[in-house]
Protein backbone atom coordinates (compact mmCIF):
# COMPACT_ATOMS: atom_id res chain seq x y z
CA UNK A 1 84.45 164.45 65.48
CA UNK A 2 87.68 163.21 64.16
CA UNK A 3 88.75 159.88 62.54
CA UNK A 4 89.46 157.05 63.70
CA UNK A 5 92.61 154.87 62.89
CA UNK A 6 91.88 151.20 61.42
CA UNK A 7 94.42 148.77 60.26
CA UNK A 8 93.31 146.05 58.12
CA UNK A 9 93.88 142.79 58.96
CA UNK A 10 96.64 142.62 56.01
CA UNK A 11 98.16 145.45 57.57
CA UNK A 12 98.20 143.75 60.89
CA UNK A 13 99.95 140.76 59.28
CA UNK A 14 102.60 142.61 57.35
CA UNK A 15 103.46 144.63 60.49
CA UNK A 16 104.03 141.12 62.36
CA UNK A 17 106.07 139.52 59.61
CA UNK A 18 108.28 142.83 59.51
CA UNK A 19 108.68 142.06 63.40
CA UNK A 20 109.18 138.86 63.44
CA UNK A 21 111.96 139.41 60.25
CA UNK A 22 113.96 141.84 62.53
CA UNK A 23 113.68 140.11 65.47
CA UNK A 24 115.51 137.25 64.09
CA UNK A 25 118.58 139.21 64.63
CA UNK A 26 117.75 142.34 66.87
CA UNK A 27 114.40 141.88 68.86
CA UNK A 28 114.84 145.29 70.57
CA UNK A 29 115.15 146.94 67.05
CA UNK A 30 112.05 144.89 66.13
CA UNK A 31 110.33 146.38 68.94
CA UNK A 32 110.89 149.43 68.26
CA UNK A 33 110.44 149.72 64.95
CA UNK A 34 106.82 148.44 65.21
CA UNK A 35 106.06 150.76 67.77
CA UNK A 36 107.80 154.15 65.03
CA UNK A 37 105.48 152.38 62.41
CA UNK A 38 102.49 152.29 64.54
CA UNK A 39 102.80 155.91 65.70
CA UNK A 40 103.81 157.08 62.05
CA UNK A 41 100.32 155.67 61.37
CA UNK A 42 98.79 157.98 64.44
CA UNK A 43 99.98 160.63 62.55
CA UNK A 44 97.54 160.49 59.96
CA UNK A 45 94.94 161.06 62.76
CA UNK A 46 96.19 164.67 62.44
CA UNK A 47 96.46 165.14 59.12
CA UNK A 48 95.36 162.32 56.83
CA UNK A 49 96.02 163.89 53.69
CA UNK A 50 100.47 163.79 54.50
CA UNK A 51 100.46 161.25 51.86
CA UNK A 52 101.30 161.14 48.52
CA UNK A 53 98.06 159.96 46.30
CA UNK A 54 99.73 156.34 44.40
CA UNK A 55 99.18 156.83 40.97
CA UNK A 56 96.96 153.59 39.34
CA UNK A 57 95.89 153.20 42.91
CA UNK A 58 92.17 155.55 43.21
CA UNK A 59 91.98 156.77 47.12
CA UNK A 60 94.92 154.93 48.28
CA UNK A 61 98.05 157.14 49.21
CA UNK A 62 100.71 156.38 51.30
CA UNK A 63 103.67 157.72 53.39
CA UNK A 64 107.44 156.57 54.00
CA UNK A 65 109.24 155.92 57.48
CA UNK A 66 112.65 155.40 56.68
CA UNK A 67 112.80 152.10 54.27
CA UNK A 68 109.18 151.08 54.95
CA UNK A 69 105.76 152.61 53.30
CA UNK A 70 102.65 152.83 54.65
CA UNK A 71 100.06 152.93 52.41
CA UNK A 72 96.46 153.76 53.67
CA UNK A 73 92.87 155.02 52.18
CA UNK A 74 90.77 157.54 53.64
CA UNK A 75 87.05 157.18 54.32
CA UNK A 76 85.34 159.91 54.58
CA UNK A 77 81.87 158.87 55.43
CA UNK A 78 83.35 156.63 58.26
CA UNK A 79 85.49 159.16 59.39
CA UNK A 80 88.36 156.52 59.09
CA UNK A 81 92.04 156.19 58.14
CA UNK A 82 92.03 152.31 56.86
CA UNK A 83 95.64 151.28 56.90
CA UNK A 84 96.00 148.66 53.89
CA UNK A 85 99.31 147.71 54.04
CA UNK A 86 102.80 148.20 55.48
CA UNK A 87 105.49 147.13 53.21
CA UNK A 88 109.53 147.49 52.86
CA UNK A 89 109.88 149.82 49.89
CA UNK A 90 112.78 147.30 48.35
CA UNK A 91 109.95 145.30 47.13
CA UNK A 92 108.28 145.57 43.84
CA UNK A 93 105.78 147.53 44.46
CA UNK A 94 104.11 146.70 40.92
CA UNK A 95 102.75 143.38 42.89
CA UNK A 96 101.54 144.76 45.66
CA UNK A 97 97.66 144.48 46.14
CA UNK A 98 95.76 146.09 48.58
């Protein structure tokens, strides 16, 4: 059986504020780029391990799509990919909690 994908609900809220950012001046562009995020994410259904392992940051790894990073932790005993966050990689990424 393989895993499942599961965004937190922290994920869920970046991913709508990235949206809703965008759409201000290009909705289609908003829409699309939520839906390239989303299936970046469906990716990791294939291979989880893509990422790179965050240093400081035990289990958590993460991957890029374009200027945005989506960091995620595998569970193994769940069989899930837990997306934690999806953030624009211009932001200090020091302050970033997950």
């Amino acid at each position: 059986m393989g895993y499942s994908l599961v965004l937190t609900s922290r994920a869920i809220k970046d991913l709508h504020q990235i949206v809703a950012y965008i759409a201000c001046s290009n909705p289609i562009a908003a829409c699309r780029l939520e839906e390239v995020l989303l299936d970046k994410a469906d990716l990791l259904l294939i291979n989880p391990e893509m990422g790179v392992a965050v240093k400081r940051r035990a289990g958590v790894r993460f991957m890029v799509h374009r200027s945005y990073l989506i960091f995620y932790r595998i569970i193994p005993i769940t069989k899930e990919i837990r997306v934690l966050r999806f953030v624009h990689g211009a932001r200090d990424l020091r302050k970033i909690t997950f």
